[in-house]
Protein backbone atom coordinates (compact mmCIF):
# COMPACT_ATOMS: atom_id res chain seq x y z
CA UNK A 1 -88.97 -199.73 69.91
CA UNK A 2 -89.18 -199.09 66.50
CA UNK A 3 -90.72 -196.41 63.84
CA UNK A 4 -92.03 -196.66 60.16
CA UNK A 5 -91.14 -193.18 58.28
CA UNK A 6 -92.46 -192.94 54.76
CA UNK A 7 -89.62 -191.61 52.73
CA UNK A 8 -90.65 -191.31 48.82
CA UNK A 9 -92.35 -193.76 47.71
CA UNK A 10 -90.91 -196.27 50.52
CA UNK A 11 -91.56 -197.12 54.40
CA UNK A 12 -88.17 -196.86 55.91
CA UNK A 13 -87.79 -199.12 59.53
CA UNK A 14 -85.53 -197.28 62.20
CA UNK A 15 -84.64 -198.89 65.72
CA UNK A 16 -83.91 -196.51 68.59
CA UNK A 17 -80.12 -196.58 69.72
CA UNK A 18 -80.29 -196.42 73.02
CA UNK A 19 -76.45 -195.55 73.35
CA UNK A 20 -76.55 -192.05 75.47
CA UNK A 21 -74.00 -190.89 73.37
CA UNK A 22 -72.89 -190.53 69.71
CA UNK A 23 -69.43 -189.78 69.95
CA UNK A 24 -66.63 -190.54 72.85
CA UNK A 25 -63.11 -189.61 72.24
CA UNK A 26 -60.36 -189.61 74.78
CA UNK A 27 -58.22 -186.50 74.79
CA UNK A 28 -55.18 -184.71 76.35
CA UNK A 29 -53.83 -188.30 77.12
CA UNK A 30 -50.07 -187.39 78.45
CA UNK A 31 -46.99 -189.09 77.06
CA UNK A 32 -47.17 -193.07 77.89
CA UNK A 33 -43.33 -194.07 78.85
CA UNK A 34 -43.34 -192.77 82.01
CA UNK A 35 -46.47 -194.71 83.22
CA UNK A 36 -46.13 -198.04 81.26
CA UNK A 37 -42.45 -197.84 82.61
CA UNK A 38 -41.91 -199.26 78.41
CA UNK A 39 -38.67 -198.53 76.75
CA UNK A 40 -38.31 -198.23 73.00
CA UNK A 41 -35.54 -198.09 70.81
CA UNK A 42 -35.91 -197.27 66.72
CA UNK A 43 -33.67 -199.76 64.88
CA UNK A 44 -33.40 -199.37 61.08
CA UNK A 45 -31.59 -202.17 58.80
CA UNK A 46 -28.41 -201.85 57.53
CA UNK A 47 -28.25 -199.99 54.20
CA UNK A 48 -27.27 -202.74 51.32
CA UNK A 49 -24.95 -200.68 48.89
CA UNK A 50 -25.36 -203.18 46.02
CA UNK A 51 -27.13 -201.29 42.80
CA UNK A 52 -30.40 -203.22 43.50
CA UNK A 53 -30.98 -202.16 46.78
CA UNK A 54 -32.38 -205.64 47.86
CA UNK A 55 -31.35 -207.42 51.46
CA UNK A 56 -30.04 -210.29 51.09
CA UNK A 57 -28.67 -213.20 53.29
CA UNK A 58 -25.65 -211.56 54.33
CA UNK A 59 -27.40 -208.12 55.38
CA UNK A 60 -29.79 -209.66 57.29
CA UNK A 61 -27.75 -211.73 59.25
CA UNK A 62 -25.63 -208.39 59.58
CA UNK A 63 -29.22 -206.76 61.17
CA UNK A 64 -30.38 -209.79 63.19
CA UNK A 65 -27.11 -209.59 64.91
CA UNK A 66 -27.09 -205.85 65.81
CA UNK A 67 -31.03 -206.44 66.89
CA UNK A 68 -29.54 -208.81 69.29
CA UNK A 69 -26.80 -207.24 70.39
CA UNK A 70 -29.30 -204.04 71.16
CA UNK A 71 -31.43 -206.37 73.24
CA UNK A 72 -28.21 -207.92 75.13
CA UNK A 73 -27.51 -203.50 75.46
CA UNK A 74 -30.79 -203.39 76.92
CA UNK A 75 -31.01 -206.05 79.47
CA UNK A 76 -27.46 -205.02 80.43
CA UNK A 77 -28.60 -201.46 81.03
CA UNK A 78 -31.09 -202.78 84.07
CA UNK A 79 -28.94 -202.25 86.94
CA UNK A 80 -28.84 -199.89 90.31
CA UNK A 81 -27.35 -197.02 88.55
CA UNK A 82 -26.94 -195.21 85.39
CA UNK A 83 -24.69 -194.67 82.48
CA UNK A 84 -23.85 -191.05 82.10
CA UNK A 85 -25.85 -191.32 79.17
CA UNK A 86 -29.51 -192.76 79.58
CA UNK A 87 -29.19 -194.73 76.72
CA UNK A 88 -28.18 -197.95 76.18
CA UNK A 89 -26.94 -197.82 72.85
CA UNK A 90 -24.52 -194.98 73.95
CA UNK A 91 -21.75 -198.32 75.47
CA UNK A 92 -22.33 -199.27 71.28
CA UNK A 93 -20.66 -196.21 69.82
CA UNK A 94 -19.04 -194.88 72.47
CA UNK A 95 -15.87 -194.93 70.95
CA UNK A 96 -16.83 -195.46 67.58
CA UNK A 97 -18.51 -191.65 67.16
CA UNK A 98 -15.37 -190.46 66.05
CA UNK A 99 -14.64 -192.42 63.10
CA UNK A 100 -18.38 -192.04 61.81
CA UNK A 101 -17.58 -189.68 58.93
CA UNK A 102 -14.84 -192.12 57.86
CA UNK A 103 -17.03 -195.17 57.86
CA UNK A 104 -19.49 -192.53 55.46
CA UNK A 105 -16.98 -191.98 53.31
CA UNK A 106 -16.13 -195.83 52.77
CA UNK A 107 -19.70 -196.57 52.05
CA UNK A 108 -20.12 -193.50 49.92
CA UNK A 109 -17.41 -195.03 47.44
CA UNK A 110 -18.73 -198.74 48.30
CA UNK A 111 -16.00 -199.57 50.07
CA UNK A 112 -17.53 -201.24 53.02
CA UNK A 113 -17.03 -204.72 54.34
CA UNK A 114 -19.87 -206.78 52.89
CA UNK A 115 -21.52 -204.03 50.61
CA UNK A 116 -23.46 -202.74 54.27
CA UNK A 117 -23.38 -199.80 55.95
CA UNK A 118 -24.36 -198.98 59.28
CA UNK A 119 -25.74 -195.96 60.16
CA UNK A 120 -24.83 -195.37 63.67
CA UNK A 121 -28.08 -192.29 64.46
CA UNK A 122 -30.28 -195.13 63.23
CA UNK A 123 -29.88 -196.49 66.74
CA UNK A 124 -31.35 -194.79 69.56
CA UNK A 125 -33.84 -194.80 72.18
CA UNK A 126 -37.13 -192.98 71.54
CA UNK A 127 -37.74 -190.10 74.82
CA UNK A 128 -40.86 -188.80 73.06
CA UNK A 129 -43.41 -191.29 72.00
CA UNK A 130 -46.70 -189.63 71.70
CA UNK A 131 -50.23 -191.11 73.71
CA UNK A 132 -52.54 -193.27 70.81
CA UNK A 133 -56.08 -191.97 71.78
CA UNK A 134 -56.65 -194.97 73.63
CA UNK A 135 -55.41 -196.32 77.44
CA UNK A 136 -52.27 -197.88 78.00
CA UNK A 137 -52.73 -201.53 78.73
CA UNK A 138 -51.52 -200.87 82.75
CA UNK A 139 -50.02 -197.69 84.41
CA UNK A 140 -47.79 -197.32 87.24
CA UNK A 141 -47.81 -195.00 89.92
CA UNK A 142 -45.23 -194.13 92.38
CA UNK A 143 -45.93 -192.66 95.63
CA UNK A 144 -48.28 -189.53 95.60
CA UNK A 145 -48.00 -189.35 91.49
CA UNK A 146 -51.62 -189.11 89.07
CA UNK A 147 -52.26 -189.80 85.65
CA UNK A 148 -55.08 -187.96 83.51
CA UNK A 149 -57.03 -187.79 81.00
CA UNK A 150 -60.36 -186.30 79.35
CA UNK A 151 -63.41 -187.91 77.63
CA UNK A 152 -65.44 -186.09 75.27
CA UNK A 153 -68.60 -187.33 74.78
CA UNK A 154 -71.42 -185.94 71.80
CA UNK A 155 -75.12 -186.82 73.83
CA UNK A 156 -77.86 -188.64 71.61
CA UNK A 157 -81.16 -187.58 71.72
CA UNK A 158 -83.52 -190.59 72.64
CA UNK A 159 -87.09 -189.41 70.52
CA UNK A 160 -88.22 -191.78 67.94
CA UNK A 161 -90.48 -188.68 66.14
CA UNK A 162 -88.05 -187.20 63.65
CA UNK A 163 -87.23 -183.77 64.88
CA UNK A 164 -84.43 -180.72 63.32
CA UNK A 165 -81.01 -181.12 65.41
CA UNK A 166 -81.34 -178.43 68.22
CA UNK A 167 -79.30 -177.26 70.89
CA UNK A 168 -79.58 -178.75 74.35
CA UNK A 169 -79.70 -177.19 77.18
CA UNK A 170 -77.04 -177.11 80.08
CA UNK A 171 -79.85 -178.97 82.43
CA UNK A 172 -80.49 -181.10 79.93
CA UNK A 173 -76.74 -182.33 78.65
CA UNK A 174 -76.30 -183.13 82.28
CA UNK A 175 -79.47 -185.02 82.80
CA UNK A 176 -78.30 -187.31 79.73
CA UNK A 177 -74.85 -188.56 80.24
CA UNK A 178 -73.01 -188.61 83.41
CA UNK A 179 -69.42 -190.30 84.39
CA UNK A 180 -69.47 -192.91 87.15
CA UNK A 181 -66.27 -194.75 88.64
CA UNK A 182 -65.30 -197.62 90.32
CA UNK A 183 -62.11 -198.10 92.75
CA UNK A 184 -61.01 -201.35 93.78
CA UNK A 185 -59.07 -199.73 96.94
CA UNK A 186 -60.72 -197.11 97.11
CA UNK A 187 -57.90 -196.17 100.75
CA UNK A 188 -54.97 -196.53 97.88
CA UNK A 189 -56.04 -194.59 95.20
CA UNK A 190 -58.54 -191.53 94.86
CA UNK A 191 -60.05 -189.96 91.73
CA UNK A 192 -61.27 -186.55 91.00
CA UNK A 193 -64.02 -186.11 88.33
CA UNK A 194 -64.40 -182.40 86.60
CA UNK A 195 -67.25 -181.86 84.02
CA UNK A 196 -67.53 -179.47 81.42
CA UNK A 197 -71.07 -178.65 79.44
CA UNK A 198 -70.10 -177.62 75.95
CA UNK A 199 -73.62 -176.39 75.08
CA UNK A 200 -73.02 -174.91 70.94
CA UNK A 201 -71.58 -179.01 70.45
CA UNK A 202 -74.41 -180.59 72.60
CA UNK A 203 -71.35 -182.34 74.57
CA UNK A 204 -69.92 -182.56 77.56
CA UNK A 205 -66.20 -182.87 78.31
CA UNK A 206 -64.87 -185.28 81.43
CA UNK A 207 -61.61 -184.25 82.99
CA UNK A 208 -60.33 -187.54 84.92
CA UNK A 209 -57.38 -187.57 87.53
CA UNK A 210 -55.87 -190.69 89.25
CA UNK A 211 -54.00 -190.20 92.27
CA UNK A 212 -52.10 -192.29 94.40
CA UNK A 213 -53.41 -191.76 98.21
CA UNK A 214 -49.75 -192.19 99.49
CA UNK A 215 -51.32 -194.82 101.85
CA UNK A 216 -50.40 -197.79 100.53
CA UNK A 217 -47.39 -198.70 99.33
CA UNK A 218 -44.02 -200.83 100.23
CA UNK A 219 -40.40 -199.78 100.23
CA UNK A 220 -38.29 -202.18 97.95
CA UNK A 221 -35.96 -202.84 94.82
CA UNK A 222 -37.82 -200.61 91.54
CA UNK A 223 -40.35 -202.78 90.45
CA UNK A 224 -40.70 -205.03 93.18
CA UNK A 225 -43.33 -205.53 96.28
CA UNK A 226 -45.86 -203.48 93.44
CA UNK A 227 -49.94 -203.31 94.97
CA UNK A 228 -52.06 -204.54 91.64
CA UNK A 229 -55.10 -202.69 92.01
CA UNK A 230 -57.88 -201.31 89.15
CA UNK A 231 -60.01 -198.45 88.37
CA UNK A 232 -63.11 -198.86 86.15
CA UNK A 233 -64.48 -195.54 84.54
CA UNK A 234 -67.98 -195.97 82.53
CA UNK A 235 -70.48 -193.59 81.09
CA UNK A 236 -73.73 -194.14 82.76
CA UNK A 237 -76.30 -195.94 80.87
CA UNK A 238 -73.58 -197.32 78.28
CA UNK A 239 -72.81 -201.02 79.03
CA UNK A 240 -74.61 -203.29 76.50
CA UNK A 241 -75.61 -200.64 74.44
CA UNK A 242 -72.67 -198.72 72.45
CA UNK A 243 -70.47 -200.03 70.06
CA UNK A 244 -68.28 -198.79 67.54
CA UNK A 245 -66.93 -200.45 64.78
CA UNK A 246 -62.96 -200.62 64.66
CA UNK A 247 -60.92 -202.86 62.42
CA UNK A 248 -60.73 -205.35 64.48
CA UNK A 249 -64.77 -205.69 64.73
CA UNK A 250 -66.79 -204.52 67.34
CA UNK A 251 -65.28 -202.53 70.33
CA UNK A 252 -67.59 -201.74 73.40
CA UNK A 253 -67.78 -198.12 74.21
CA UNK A 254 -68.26 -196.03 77.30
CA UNK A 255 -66.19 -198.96 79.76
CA UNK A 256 -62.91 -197.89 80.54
CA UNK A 257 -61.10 -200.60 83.02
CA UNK A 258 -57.59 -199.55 84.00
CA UNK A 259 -55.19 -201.01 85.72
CA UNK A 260 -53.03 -199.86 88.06
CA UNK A 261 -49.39 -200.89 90.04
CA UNK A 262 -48.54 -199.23 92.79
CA UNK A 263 -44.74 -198.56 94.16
CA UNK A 264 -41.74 -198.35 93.23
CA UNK A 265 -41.90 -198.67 89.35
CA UNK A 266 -39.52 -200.58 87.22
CA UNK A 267 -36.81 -198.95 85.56
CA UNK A 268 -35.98 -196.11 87.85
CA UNK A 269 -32.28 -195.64 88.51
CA UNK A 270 -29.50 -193.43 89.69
CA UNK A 271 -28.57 -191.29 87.62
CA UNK A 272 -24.47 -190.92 88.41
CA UNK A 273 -22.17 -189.40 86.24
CA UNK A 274 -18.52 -190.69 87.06
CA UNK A 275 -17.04 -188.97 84.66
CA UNK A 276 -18.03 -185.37 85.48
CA UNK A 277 -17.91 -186.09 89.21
CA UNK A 278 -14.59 -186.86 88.93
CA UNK A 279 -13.79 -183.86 86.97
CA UNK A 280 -15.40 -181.60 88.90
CA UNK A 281 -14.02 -183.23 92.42
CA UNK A 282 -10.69 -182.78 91.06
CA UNK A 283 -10.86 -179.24 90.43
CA UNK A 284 -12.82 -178.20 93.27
CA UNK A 285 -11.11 -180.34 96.04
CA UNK A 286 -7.60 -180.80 94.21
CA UNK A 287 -7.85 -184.78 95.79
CA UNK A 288 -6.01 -187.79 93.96
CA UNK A 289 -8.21 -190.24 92.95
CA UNK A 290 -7.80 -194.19 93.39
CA UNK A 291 -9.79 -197.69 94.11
CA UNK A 292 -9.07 -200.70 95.95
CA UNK A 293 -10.26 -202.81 93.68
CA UNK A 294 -10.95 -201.58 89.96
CA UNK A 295 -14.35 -202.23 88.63
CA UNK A 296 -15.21 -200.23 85.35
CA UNK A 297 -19.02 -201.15 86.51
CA UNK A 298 -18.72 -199.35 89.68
CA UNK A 299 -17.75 -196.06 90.73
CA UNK A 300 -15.24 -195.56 93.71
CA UNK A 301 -13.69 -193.20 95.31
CA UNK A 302 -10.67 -193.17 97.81
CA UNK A 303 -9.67 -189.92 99.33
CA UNK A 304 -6.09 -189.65 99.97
C-alpha cells in the first residue's frame, strides 16, 4: 500500500498509516493521590549561609539526616488513627513553630550552628498534586467509588489519492474510530462509555467512568484482603498500528490497560482530634478528665 506523487522535479514514495487516528490525548484526568493512595512530601536542602553558596560535607549530612528522619515521620504516621494534623511533619515542628522567627534572625546575621539554616515551610506534605496526562500506574477503589477520564481522539482519513482536508461527517467520524473495553470481572466492576462527535475538529471525544459494582469486596484492616482485578480500554483498529514517538522511544497508542484494587485502600484513617474533643467535652459536659494508664499515642477518656 503505497503511492508515487510527483512533486517538482521528484517522485515522492508515501506508505498509508493505517493508525485510525492522528491524535489521542487523555483529558480531565482528576487529581491522582486519592486513587494511587501515594503520599508526597516536598523536602528542600538546608540553606548553606557560607558566601559561596556551595553544599558541602557538613550540609549534606545535615539534609540526609532530616530526609531520614521525614521517612522515620512517615512510617510512624501509618497507624489506626490520626494526628490532629494530617501531616506528618506537623510531630517535627510542633513545638518548634514558635521560635521560627528567632532561628530567621540567627541565620539572617549568620549566626547559625554549622553555617545552615533550616527552613521549617520547606517541609510539608503536598494535598494538591496535579494528574500528568497519562494513567496512574494502578488505582484503588473503595466500595461503590469511580474514577474517570476522557480521550480525545483526531480521526485519519485512510485514501491514498491526495485530497484538500475536509470536514467529516457525524456518520462518518463514528464509522472510523470507536472505543472498545475489556473487564476482567466484569460482576466487580462496571464501565460506562459516553461519546462525543466534535464535527468542525473531525474528532471525537470519549468520556470513560470506572465504577466499583459494590459486589465484591472484603471487610478488613485499610489496605488489606484488596481484589486485583484490570480494565483494558483500546481504540478499535489501533493495536499494531499507532505509535508515537516519546523520549523514551516508541510508545504504543490507542491500548490503555489499567489496573485496579479493590477494598479497603491503604492509608485511610481516623481522623480524631484529642485536643479539641477534650476542649469542647469540657465545656459542654463540665466532666474531669483522667486515664488509667497514660499513653500520649492513645486517646482515653474516664468519666468521673
Amino acid at each position: 500500500h503505497y503511492l508515487l506523487e510527483q512533486r517538482g522535479n521528484h517522485l515522492t514514495l508515501s506508505f498509508t498509516d493505517f493508525c485510525p487516528f492522528t491524535v489521542m490525548r487523555l483529558r480531565d484526568l482528576p487529581n491522582p493521590q486519592i486513587y494511587t493512595r501515594q503520599e508526597r512530601y516536598r523536602a528542600r536542602p538546608p540553606r548553606v549561609l557560607e558566601p559561596s553558596g556551595f553544599h558541602d560535607q557538613n550540609s549534606l549530612a545535615v539534609y540526609q539526616g532530616l530526609v531520614y528522619y521525614l521517612l522515620f515521620l512517615h512510617s510512624k504516621y501509618h497507624k489506626p488513627y490520626a494526628d490532629p494534623v494530617h501531616d506528618s511533619t506537623w510531630r517535627w515542628w510542633k513545638n518548634k513553630k514558635v521560635d521560627q522567627d528567632y532561628y530567621f534572625y540567627l541565620a539572617s546575621n549568620l549566626q547559625s550552628a554549622s553555617n545552615v539554616y533550616i527552613d521549617m515551610a520547606s517541609y510539608e506534605k503536598i494535598y494538591d498534586l496535579k494528574a500528568e496526562h497519562e494513567l496512574p500506574e494502578r488505582i484503588y477503589l473503595d466500595k461503590g467509588t469511580s474514577y474517570g477520564f476522557s480521550i480525545f481522539v483526531t480521526v485519519r482519513g485512510h485514501s491514498l489519492e491526495f485530497q484538500p482536508e475536509r470536514v467529516l461527517t457525524t456518520l462518518e467520524l463514528r464509522s472510523k474510530v470507536d472505543l472498545g473495553v475489556v473487564l476482567a470481572d466484569a460482576d466487580c466492576i462496571e464501565v460506562v462509555v459516553d461519546q462525543k462527535v466534535l464535527i468542525n475538529r473531525n474528532s471525537v471525544l470519549f468520556w470513560v467512568t470506572l465504577r466499583d459494582k459494590r459486589s465484591c469486596f472484603d471487610q478488613g484492616l485499610s489496605g488489606h484482603h484488596l481484589m486485583k482485578t484490570s480494565v483494558l480500554v483500546k481504540v478499535v483498529g489501533a493495536v499494531g498500528h499507532c505509535f508515537q514517538n516519546t523520549h523514551r522511544g516508541l510508545h504504543m497508542q490507542g491500548n490503555l490497560m489499567i489496573p485496579l484494587l479493590i477494598g479497603c485502600p491503604p492509608g485511610k484513617r481516623l481522623a480524631f482530634d484529642i485536643t479539641y474533643t477534650v476542649e469542647y467535652n469540657r465545656l459542654q459536659n463540665k466532666h474531669y478528665f483522667d486515664c488509667v494508664h497514660v499513653d500520649p499515642e492513645m486517646p482515653c477518656f474516664l468519666f468521673r
